[in-house]
C-alpha atoms as a PDB file:
ATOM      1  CA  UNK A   1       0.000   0.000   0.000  1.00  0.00           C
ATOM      2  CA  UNK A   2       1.302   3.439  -1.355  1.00  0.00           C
ATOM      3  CA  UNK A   3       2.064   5.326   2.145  1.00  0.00           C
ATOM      4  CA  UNK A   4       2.700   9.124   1.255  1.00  0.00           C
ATOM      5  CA  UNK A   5       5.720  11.214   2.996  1.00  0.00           C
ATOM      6  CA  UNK A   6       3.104  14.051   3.547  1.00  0.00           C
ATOM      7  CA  UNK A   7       0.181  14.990   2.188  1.00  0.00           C
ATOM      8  CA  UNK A   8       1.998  17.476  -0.184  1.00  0.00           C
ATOM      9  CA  UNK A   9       3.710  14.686  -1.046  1.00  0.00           C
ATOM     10  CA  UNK A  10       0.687  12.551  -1.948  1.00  0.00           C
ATOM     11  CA  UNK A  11       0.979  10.238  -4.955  1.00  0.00           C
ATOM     12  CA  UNK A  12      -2.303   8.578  -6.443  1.00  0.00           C
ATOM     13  CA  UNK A  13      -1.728   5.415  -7.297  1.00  0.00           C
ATOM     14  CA  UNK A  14      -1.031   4.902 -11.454  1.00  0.00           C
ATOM     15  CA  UNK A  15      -1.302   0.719 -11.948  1.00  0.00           C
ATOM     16  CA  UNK A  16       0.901  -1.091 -14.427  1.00  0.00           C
ATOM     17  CA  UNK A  17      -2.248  -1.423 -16.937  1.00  0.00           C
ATOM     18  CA  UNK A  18      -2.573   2.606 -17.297  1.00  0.00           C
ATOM     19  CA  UNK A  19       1.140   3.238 -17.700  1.00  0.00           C
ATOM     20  CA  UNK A  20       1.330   0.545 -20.360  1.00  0.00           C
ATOM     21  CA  UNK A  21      -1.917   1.668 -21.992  1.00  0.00           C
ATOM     22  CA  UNK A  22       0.179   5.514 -22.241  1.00  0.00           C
ATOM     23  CA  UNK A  23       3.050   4.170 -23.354  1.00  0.00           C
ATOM     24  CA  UNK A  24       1.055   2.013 -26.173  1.00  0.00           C
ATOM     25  CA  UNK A  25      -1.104   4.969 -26.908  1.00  0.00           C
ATOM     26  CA  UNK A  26       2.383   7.102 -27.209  1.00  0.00           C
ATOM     27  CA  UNK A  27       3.685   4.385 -29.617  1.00  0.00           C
ATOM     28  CA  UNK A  28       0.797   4.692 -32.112  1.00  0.00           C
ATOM     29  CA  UNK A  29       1.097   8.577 -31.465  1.00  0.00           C
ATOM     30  CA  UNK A  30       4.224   9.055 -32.725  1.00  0.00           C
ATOM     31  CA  UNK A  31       3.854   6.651 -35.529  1.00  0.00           C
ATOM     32  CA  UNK A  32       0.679   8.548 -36.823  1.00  0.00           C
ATOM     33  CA  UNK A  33       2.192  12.170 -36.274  1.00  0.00           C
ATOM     34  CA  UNK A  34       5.124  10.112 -37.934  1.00  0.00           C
ATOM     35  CA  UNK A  35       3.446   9.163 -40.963  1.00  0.00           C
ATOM     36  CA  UNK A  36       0.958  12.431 -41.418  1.00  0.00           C
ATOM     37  CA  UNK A  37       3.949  14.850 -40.823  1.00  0.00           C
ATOM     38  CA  UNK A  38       6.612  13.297 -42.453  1.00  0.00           C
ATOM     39  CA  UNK A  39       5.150  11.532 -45.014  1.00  0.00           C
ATOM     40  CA  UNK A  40       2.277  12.951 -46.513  1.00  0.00           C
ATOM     41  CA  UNK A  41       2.624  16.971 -45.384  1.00  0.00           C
ATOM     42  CA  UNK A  42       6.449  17.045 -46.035  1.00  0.00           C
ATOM     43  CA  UNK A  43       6.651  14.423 -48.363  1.00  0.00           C
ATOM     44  CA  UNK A  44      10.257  13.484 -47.327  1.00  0.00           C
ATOM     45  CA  UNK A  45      10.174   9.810 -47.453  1.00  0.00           C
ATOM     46  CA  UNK A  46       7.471   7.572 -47.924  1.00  0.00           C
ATOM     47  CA  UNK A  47       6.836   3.596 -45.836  1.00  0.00           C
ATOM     48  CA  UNK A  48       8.541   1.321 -48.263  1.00  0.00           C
ATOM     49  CA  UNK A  49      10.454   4.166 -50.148  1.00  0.00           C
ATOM     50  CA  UNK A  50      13.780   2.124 -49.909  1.00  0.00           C
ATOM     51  CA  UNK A  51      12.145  -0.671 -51.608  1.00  0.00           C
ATOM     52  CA  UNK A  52      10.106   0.909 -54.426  1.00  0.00           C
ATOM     53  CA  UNK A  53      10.926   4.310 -55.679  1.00  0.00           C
ATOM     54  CA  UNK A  54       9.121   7.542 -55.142  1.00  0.00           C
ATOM     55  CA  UNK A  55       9.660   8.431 -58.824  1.00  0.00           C
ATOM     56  CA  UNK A  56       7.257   6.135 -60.635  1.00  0.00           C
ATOM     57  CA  UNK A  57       3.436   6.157 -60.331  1.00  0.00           C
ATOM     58  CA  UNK A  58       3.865   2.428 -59.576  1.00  0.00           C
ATOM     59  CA  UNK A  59       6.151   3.364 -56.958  1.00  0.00           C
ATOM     60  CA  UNK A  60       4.503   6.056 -55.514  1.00  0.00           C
ATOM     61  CA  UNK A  61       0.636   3.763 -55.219  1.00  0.00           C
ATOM     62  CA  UNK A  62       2.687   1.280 -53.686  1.00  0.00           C
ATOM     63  CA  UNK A  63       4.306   3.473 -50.725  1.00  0.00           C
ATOM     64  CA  UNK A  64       1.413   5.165 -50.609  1.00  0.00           C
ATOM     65  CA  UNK A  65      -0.546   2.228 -49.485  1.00  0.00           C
ATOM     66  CA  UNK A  66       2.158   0.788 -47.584  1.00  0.00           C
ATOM     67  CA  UNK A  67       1.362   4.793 -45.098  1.00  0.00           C
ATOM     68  CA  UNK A  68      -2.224   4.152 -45.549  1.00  0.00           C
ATOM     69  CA  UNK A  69      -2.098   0.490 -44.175  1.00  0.00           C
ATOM     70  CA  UNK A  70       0.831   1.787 -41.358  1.00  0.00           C
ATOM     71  CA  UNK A  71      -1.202   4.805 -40.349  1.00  0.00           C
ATOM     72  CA  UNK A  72      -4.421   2.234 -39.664  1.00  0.00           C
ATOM     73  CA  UNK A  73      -1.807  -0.012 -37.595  1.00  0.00           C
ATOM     74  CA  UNK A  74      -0.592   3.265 -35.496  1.00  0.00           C
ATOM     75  CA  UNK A  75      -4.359   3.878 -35.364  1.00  0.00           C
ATOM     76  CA  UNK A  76      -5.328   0.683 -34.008  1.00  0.00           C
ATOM     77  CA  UNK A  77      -2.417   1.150 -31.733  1.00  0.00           C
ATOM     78  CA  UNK A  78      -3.850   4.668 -30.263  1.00  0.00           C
ATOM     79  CA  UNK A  79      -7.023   3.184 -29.538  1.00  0.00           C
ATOM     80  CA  UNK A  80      -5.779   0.060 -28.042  1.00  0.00           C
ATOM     81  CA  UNK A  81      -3.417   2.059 -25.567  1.00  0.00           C
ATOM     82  CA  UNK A  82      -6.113   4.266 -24.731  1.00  0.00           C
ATOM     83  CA  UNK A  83      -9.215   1.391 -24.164  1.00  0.00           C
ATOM     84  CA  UNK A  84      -6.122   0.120 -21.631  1.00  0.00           C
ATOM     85  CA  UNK A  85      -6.154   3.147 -19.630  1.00  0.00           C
ATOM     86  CA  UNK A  86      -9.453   4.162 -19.796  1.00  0.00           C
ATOM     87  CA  UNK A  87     -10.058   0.683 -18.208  1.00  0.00           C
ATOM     88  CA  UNK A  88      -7.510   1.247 -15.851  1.00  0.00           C
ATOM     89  CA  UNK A  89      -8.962   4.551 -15.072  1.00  0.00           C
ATOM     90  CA  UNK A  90     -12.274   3.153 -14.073  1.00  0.00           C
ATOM     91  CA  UNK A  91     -11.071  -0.236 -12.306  1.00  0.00           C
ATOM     92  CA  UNK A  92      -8.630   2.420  -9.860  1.00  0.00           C
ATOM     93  CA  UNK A  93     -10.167   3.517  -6.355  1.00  0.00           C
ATOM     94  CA  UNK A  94      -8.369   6.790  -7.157  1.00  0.00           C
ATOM     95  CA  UNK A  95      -7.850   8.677  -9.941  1.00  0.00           C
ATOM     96  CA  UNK A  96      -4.415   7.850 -11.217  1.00  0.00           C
ATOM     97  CA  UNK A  97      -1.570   9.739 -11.083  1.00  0.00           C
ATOM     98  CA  UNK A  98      -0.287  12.135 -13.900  1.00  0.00           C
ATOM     99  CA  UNK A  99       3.222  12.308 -14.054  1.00  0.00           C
ATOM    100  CA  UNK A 100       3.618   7.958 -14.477  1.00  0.00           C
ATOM    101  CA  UNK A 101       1.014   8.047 -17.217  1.00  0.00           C
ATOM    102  CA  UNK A 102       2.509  10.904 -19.100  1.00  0.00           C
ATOM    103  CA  UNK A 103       6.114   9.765 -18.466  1.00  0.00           C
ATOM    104  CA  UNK A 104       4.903   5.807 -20.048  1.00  0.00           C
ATOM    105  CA  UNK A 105       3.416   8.359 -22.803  1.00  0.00           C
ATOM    106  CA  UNK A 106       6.943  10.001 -23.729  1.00  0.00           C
ATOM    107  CA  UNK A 107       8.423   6.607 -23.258  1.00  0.00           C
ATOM    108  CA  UNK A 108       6.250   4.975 -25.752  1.00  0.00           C
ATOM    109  CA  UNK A 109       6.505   8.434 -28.070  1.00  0.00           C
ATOM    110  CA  UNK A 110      10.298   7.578 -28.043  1.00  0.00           C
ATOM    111  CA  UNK A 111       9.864   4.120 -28.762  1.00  0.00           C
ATOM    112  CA  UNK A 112       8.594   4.405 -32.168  1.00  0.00           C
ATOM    113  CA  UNK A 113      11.605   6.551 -32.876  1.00  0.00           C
ATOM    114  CA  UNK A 114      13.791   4.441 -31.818  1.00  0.00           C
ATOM    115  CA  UNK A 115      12.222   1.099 -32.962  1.00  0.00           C
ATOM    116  CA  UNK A 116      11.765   3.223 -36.803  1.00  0.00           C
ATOM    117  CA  UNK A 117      15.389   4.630 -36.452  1.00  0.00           C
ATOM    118  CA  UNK A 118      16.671   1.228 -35.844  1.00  0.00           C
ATOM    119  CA  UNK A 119      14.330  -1.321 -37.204  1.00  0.00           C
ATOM    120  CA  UNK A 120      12.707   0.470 -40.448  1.00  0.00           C
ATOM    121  CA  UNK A 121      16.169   2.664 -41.333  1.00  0.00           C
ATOM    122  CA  UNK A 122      19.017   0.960 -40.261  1.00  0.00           C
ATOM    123  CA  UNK A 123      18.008  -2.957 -40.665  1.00  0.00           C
ATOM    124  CA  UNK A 124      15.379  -3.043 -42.714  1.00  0.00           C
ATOM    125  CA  UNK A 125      16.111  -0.788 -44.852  1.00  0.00           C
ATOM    126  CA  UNK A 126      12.183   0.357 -45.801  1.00  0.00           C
ATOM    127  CA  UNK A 127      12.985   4.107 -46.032  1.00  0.00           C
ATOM    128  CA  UNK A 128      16.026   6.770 -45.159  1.00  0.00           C
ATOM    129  CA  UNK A 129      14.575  10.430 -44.153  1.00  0.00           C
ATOM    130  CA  UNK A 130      15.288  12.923 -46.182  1.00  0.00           C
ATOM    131  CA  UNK A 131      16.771  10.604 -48.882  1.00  0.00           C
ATOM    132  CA  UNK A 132      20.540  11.044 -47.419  1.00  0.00           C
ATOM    133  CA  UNK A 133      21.533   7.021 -47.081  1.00  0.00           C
ATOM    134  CA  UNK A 134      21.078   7.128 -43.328  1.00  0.00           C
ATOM    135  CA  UNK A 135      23.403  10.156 -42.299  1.00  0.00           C
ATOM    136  CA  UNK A 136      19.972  11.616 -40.478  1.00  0.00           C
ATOM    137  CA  UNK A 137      19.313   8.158 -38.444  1.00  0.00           C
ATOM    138  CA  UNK A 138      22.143   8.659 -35.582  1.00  0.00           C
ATOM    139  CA  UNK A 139      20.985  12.260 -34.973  1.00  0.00           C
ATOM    140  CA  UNK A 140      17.177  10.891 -34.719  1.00  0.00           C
ATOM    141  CA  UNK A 141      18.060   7.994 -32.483  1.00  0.00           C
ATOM    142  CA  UNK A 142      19.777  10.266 -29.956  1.00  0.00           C
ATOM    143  CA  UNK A 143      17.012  12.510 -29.798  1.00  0.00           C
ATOM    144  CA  UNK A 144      14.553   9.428 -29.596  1.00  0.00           C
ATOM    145  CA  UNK A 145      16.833   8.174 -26.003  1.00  0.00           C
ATOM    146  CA  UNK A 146      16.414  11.372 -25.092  1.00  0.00           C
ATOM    147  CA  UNK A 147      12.391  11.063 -25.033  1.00  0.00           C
ATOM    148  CA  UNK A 148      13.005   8.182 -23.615  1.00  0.00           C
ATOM    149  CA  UNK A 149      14.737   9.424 -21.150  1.00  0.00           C
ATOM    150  CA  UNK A 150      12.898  11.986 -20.444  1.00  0.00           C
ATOM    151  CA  UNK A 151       9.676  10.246 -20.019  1.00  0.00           C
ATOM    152  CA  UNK A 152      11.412   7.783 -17.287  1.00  0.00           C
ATOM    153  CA  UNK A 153      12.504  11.103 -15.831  1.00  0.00           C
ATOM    154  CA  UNK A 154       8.194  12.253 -15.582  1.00  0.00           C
ATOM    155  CA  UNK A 155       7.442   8.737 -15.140  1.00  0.00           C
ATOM    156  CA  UNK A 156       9.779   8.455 -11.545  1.00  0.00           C
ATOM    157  CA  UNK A 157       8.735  12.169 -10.391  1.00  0.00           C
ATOM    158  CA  UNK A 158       5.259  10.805  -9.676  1.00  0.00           C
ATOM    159  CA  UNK A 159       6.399   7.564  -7.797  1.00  0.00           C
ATOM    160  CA  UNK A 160       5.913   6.955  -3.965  1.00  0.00           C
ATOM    161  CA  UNK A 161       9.636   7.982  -2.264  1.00  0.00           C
ATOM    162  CA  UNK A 162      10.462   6.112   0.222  1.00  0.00           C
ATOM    163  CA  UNK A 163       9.963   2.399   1.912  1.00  0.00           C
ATOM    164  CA  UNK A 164       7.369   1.123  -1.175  1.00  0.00           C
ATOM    165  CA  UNK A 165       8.831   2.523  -4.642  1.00  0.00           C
ATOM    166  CA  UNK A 166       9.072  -1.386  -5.601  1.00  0.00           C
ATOM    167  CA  UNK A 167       7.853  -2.165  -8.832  1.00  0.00           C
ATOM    168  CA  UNK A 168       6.684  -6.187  -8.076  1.00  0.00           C
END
């Protein structure tokens, strides 16, 4: 049982459920925001771009399918992560606690960079941004970590401190 230094101090409780259902809903975020911004808006790079080229109708149908089928997937994601904690939400005595939800948010924000950096860029190969051979995808996994990082920074400022701050 959460036991609070003072009531200044109070923490609500945030269960495992709603964290991971901010974190998923983060994920399918930054995918989406990924895909609308970058994408379509700015045009810089398309899904599958490294496979078939942006240069031929052919190639351009294809990719574009291969964001509209992605952007459903990130969708599905969003609503999945947010049906978690919504149900966590109502199954809590309390409300929950902001700072753990939006920290699992930035954490699962980051994620998606890093798992697109890493995955879609480096091994894969699907797509390079901005069409420069992967120069861009050190630069965009460091600032990925640092979401990371910064949402396990939000995520421990609205943990109990003290004697129960165990995670089991």
């Amino acid at each position: 049982m959460n036991q609070p230094d003072s009531p200044d101090r109070r923490v609500r409780p945030a269960t495992e459920r709603g964290v991971l259902g901010a974190g998923v809903f983060g994920f399918g975020f930054s995918g989406l925001v990924d895909v609308v911004v970058l994408h379509h808006v700015l045009q810089w790079h398309h899904l599958v771009s490294g496979i078939y080229p942006m240069d031929t109708l052919a190639g351009l149908r294809t990719n574009l399918l291969a964001d509209g089928l992605f952007s459903l997937v990130m969708l599905v994601g969003m609503t999945v992560g947010a049906g978690l904690l919504w149900r966590a939400e109502r199954a809590a005595s309390d409300p929950l606690a902001v700072h753990p939800l939006a920290g699992g948010a930035l954490i699962g924000l980051g994620a998606f960079d890093v798992f697109d950096a890493v995955v879609n860029h480096m091994l894969l190969g699907l797509h390079q941004p901005l069409s420069q051979g992967g120069r861009y995808n050190p630069h965009w996994l460091v600032v990925s970590l640092l979401l990371v990082t910064a949402g396990y920074i939000v995520y421990r400022t609205g943990r109990p401190t003290g004697d129960d701050t165990s995670d089991g």
